[in-house]
Protein backbone atom coordinates (compact mmCIF):
# COMPACT_ATOMS: atom_id res chain seq x y z
CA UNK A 1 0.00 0.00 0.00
CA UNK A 2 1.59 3.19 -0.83
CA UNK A 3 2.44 5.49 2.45
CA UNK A 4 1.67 9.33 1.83
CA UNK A 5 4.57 11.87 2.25
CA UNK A 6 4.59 13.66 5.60
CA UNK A 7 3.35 16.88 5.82
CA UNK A 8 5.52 20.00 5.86
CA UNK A 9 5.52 20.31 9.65
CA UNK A 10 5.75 16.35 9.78
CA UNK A 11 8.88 16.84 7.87
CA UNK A 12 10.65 19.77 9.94
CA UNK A 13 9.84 17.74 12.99
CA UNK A 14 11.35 14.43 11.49
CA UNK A 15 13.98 16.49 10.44
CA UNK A 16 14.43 18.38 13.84
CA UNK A 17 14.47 14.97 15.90
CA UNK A 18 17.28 13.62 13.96
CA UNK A 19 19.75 16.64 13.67
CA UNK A 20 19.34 16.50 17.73
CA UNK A 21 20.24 13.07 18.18
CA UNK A 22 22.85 13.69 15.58
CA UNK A 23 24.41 16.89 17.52
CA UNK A 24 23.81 15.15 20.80
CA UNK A 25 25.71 12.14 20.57
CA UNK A 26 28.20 13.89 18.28
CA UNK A 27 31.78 13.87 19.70
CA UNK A 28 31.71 17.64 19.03
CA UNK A 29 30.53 20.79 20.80
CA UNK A 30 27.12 22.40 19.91
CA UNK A 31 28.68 25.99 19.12
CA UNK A 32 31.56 24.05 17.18
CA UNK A 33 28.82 22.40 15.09
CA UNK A 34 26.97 25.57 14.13
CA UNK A 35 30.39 26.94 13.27
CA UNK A 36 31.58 24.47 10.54
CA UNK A 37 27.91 24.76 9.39
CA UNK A 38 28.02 28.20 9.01
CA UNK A 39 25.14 29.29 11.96
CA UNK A 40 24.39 30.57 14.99
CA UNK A 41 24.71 28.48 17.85
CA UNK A 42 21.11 30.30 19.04
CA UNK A 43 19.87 29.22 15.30
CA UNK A 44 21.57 25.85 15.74
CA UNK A 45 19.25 24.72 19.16
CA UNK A 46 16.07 26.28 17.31
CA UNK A 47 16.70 23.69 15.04
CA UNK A 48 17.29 20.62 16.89
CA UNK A 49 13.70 22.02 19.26
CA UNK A 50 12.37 21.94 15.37
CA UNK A 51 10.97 26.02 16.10
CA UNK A 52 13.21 26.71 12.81
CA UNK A 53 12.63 25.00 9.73
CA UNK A 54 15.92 24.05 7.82
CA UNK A 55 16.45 23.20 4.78
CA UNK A 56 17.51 20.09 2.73
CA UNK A 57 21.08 21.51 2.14
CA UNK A 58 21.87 23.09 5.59
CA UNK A 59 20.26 19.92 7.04
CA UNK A 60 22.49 17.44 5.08
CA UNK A 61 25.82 19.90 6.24
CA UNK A 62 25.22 19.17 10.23
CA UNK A 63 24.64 15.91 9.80
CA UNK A 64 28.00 15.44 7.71
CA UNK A 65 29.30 17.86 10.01
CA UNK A 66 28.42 15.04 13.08
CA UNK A 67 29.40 12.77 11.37
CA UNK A 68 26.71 11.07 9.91
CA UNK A 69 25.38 9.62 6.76
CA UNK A 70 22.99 12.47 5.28
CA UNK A 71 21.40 11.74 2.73
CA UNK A 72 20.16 8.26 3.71
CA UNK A 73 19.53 9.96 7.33
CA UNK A 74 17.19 12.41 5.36
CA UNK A 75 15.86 9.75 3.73
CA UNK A 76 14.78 7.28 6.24
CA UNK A 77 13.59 10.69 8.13
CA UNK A 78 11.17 11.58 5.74
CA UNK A 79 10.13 8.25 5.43
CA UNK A 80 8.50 8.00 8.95
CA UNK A 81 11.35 5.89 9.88
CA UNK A 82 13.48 8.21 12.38
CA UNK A 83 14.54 5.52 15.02
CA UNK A 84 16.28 3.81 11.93
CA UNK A 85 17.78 7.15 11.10
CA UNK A 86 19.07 8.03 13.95
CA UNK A 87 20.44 3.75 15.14
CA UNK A 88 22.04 4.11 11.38
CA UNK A 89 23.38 7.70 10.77
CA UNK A 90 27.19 6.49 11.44
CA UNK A 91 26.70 2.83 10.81
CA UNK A 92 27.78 0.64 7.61
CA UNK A 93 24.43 0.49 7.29
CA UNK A 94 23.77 3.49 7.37
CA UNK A 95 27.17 4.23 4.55
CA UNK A 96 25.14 1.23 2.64
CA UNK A 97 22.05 3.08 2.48
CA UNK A 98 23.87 6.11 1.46
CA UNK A 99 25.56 4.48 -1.73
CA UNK A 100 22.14 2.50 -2.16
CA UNK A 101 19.95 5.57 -2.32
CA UNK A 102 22.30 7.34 -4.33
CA UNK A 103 22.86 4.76 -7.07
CA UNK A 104 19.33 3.22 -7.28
CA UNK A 105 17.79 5.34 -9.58
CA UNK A 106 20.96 5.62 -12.33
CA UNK A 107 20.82 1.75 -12.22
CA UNK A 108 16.59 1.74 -12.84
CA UNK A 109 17.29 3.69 -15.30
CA UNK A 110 19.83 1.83 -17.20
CA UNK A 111 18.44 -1.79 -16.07
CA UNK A 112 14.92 -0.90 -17.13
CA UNK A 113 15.23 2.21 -19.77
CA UNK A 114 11.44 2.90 -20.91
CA UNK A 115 10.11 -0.30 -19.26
CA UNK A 116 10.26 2.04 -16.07
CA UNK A 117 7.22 3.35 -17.55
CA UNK A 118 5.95 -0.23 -16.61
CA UNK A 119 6.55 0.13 -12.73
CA UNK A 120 3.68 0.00 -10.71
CA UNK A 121 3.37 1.61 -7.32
CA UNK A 122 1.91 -1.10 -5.54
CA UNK A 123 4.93 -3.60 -6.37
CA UNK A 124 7.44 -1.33 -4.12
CA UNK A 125 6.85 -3.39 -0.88
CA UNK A 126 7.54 -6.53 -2.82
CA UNK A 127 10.39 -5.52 -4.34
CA UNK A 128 11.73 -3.95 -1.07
CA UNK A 129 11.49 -8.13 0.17
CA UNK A 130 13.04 -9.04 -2.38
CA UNK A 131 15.99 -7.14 -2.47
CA UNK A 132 15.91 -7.76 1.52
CA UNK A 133 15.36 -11.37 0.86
CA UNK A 134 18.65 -11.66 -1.91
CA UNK A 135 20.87 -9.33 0.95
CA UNK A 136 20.20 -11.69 3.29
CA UNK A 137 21.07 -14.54 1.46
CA UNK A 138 23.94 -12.82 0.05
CA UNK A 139 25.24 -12.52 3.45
CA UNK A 140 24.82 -16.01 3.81
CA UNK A 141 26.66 -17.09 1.48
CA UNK A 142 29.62 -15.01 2.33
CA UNK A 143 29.70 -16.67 5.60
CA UNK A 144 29.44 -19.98 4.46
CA UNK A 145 32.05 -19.45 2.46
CA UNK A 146 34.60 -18.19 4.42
CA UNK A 147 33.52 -20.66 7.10
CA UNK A 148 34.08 -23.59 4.60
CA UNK A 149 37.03 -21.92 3.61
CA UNK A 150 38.42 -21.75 7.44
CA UNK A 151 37.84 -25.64 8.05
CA UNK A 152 40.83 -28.19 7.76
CA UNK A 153 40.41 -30.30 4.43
C-alpha cells in the first residue's frame, strides 16, 4: 500500500528529531557544530527544538558535520522511519544506504530504460522483500564461504 509523504511540519519535525540526536551524541561541541555549518549556535538549538525550519542543504551539512550519513539519514527521516535514522546515521548500514539511495535510480534507469514506464506503485513493498530477501542470502553465502574456507580439508 503506498504510504503518503509527511506533511511540511511532519517533515521539519522528522527532520528536527534527527539533527538533535545527531548533535547530541556527536563527539563535538554544539557551538563548534553551528560553526563548521556556518550558523548561529542560538539558530543551531532552534533547530534541533524543530521552532526553525531548515532546509535540505543546511540539514544534510550538520549531519556530515556530526558525522553522519545524510542523505540516507534524510531519507529514512522523511520516510516516517526516524529511530532507523538516527540507530544508522554512522553505521555501515547506514554508509550502505547512502551508496544505495544514491545509485538506485541511475541503475533503474539503465536496467529498465522505458520499461520504467511499466513500474507500478503497488509492487514497491515486494520488491523492497526481495531485495531484503537476496541481501540476506547474500550474506549467507559469504559466511558460508569463508567458514568452509576456514575448516581443515
Amino acid at each position: 500500500m503506498h504510504q503518503p509523504a509527511p506533511f511540511r511540519g511532519q517533515a521539519n519535525t522528522s527532520l528536527a528529531h534527527i539533527l538533535a540526536h545527531a548533535i547530541e551524541s556527536s563527539d563535538k561541541p554544539k557551538h563548534q557544530i553551528a560553526r563548521e555549518v556556518g550558523i548561529h549556535r542560538e539558530t543551531l538549538l532552534r533547530v534541533m527544538r524543530g521552532d526553525r525550519p531548515i532546509g535540505l542543504d543546511e540539514a544534510a551539512r550538520v549531519l556530515d558535520v556530526c558525522g553522519a550519513f545524510p542523505r540516507a539519514s534524510m531519507i529514512l527521516a522523511l520516510a516516517g522511519q526516524e529511530d532507523l535514522a538516527c540507530e544508522w546515521m554512522r553505521s555501515e548500514m547506514g554508509e550502505f544506504l547512502e551508496d544505495f539511495f544514491t545509485a538506485l535510480p541511475g541503475q533503474l534507469e539503465r536496467t529498465l530504460g522505458r520499461r520504467v514506464e511499466d513500474l507500478r506503485p503497488r509492487w514497491a513493498n515486494g520488491t523492497s522483500q526481495l531485495v531484503a530477501r537476496m541481501l540476506a542470502k547474500h550474506i549467507d553465502d559469504i559466511t558460508n564461504r569463508d567458514i568452509s574456507m576456514a575448516l581443515p580439508r
